[in-house]
C-alpha atoms as a PDB file:
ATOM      1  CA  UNK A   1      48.687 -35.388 -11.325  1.00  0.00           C
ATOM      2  CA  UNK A   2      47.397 -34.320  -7.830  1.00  0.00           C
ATOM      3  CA  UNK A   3      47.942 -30.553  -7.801  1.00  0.00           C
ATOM      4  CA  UNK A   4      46.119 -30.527 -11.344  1.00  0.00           C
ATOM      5  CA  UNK A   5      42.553 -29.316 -11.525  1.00  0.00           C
ATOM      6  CA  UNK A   6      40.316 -31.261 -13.597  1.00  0.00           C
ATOM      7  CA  UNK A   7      40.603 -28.383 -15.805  1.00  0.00           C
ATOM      8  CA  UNK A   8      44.184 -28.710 -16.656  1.00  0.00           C
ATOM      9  CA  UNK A   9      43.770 -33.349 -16.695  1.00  0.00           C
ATOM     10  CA  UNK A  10      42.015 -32.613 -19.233  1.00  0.00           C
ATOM     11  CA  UNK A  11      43.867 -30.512 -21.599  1.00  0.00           C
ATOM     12  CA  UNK A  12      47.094 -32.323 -20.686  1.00  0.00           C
ATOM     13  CA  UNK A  13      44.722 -35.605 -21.531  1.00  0.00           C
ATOM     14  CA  UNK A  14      43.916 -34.832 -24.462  1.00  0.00           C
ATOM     15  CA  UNK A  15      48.005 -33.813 -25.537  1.00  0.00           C
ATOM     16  CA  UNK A  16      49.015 -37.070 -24.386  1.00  0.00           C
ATOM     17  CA  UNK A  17      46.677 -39.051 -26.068  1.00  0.00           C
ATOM     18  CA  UNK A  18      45.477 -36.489 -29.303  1.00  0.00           C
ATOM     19  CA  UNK A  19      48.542 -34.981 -30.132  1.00  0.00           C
ATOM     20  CA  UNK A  20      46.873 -31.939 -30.054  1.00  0.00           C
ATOM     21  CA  UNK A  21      47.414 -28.404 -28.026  1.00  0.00           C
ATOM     22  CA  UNK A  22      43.943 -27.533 -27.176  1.00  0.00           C
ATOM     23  CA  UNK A  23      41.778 -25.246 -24.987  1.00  0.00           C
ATOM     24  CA  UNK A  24      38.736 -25.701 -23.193  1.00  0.00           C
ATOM     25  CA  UNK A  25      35.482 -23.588 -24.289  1.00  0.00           C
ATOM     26  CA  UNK A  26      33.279 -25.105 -22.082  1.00  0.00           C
ATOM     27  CA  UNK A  27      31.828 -27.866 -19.834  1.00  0.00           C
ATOM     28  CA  UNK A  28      30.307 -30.492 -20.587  1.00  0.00           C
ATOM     29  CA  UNK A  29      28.900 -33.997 -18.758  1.00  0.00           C
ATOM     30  CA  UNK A  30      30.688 -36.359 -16.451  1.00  0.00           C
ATOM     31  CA  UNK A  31      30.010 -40.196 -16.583  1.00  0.00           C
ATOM     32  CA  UNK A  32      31.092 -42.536 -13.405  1.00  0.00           C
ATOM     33  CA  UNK A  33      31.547 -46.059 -14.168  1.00  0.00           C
ATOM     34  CA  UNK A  34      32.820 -49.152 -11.772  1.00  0.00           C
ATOM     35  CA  UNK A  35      35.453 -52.114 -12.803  1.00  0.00           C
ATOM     36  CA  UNK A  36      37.851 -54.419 -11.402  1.00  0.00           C
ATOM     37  CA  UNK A  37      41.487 -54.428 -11.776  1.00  0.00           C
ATOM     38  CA  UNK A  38      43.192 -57.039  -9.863  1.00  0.00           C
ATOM     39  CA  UNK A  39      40.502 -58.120  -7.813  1.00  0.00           C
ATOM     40  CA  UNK A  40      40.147 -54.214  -6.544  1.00  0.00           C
ATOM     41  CA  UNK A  41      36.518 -52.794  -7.620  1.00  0.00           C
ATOM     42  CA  UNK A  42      37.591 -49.242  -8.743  1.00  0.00           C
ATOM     43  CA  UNK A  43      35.241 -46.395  -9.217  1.00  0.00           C
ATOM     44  CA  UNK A  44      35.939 -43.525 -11.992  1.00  0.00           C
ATOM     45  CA  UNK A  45      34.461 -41.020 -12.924  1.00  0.00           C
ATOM     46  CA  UNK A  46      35.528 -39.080 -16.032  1.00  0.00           C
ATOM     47  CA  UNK A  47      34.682 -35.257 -16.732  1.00  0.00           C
ATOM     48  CA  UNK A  48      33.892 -33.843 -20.329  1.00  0.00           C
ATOM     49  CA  UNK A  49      34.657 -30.128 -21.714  1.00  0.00           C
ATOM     50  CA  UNK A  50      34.395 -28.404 -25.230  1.00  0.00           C
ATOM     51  CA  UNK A  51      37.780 -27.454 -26.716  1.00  0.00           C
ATOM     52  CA  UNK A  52      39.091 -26.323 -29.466  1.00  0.00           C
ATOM     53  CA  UNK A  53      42.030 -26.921 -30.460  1.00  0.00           C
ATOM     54  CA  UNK A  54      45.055 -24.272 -31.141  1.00  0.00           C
ATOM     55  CA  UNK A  55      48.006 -26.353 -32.197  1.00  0.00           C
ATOM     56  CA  UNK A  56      49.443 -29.666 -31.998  1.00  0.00           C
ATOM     57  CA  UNK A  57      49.348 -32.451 -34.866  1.00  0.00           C
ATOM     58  CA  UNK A  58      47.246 -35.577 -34.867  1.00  0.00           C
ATOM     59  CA  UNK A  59      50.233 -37.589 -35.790  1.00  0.00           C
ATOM     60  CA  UNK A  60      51.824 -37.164 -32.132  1.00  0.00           C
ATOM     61  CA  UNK A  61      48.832 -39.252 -30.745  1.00  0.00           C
ATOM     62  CA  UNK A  62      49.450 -41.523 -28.041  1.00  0.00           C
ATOM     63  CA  UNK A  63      50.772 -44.785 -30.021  1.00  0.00           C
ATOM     64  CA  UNK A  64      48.369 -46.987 -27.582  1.00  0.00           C
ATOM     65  CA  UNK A  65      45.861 -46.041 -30.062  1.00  0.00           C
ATOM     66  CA  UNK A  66      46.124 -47.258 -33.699  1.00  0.00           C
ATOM     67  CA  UNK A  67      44.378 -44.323 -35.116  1.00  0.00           C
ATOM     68  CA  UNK A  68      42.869 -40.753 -33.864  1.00  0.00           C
ATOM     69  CA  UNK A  69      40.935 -38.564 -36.801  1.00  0.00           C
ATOM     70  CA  UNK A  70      38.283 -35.746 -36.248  1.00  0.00           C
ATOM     71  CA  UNK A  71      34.687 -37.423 -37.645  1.00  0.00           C
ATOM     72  CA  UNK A  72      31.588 -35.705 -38.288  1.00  0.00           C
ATOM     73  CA  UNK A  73      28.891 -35.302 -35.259  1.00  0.00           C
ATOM     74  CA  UNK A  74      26.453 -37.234 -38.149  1.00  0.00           C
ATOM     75  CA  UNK A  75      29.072 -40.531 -37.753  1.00  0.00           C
ATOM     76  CA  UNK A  76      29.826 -40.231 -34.077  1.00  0.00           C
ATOM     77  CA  UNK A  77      26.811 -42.543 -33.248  1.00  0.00           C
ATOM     78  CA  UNK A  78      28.099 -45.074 -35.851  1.00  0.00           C
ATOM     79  CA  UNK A  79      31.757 -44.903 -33.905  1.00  0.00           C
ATOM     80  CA  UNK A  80      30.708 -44.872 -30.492  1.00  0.00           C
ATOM     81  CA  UNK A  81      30.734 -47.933 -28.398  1.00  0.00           C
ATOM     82  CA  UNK A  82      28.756 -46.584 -25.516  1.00  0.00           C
ATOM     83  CA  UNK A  83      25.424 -45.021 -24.989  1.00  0.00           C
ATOM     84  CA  UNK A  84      26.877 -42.704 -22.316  1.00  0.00           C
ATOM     85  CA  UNK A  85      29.785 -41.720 -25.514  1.00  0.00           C
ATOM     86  CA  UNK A  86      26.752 -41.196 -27.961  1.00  0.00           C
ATOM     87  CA  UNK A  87      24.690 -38.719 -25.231  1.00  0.00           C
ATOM     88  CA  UNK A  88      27.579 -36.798 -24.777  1.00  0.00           C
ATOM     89  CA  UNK A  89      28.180 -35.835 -28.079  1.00  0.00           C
ATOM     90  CA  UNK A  90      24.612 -34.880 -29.149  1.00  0.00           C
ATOM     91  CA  UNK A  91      25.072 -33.124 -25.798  1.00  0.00           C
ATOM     92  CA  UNK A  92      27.972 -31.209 -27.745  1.00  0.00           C
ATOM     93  CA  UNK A  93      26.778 -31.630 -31.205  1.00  0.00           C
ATOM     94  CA  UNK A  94      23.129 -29.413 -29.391  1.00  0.00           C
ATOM     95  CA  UNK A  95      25.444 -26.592 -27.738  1.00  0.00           C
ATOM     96  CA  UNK A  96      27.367 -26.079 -31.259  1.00  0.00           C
ATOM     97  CA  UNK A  97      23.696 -26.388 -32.964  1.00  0.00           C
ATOM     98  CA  UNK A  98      24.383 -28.564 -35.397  1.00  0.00           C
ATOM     99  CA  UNK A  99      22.795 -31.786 -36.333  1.00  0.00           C
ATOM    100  CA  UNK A 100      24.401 -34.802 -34.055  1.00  0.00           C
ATOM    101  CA  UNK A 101      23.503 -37.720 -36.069  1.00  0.00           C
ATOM    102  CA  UNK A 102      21.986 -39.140 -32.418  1.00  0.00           C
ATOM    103  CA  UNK A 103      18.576 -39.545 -34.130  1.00  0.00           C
ATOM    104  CA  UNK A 104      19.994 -42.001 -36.159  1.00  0.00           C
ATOM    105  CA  UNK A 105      21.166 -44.072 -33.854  1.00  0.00           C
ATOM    106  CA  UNK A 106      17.998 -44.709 -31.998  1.00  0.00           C
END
């Protein structure tokens, strides 16, 4: 939505497509990335916060997804299809201090 920081994309983001009612704790990265949809070369870049979340139920997820569930940091690398994914959450897993699993996946 236009008049919506990129504060308040994100929390309404994550309730569309989570299920959950969550707040943000902190920032994180961004990544950019580049693709083409209909013959248009479209540029996107895509901001990252902590949150926590304070209500909500993963069973209201966004039905475009077949299945949402919390995983350990340790299995994140494991999960993750993208290298830019992976950084991120050792990025997260390092400002919680606890072990991200990233070493793993090297």
């Amino acid at each position: 939505m236009r008049d919506e920081t990129t504060e308040q994309t994100a929390v309404r983001e994550v309730s569309e497509e989570t299920g959950l009612e969550v707040r943000i704790t902190g920032p994180l990265s961004h990544i950019e990335y580049t693709f083409v949809k209909s013959g248009t070369r479209i540029h996107k870049t895509v901001h990252y916060f902590m949150m926590e979340p304070v209500g909500g139920d993963l069973e209201r997820h966004d039905h475009e997804f077949e299945q949402v569930r919390w995983i350990d940091f340790a299995d994140a690398p494991a999960v993750l299809t993208f290298e830019t994914e992976r950084a991120l959450v050792a990025q997260a897993a390092d400002a919680l201090g606890v072990p991200s699993g990233a070493e793993r996946a090297s």
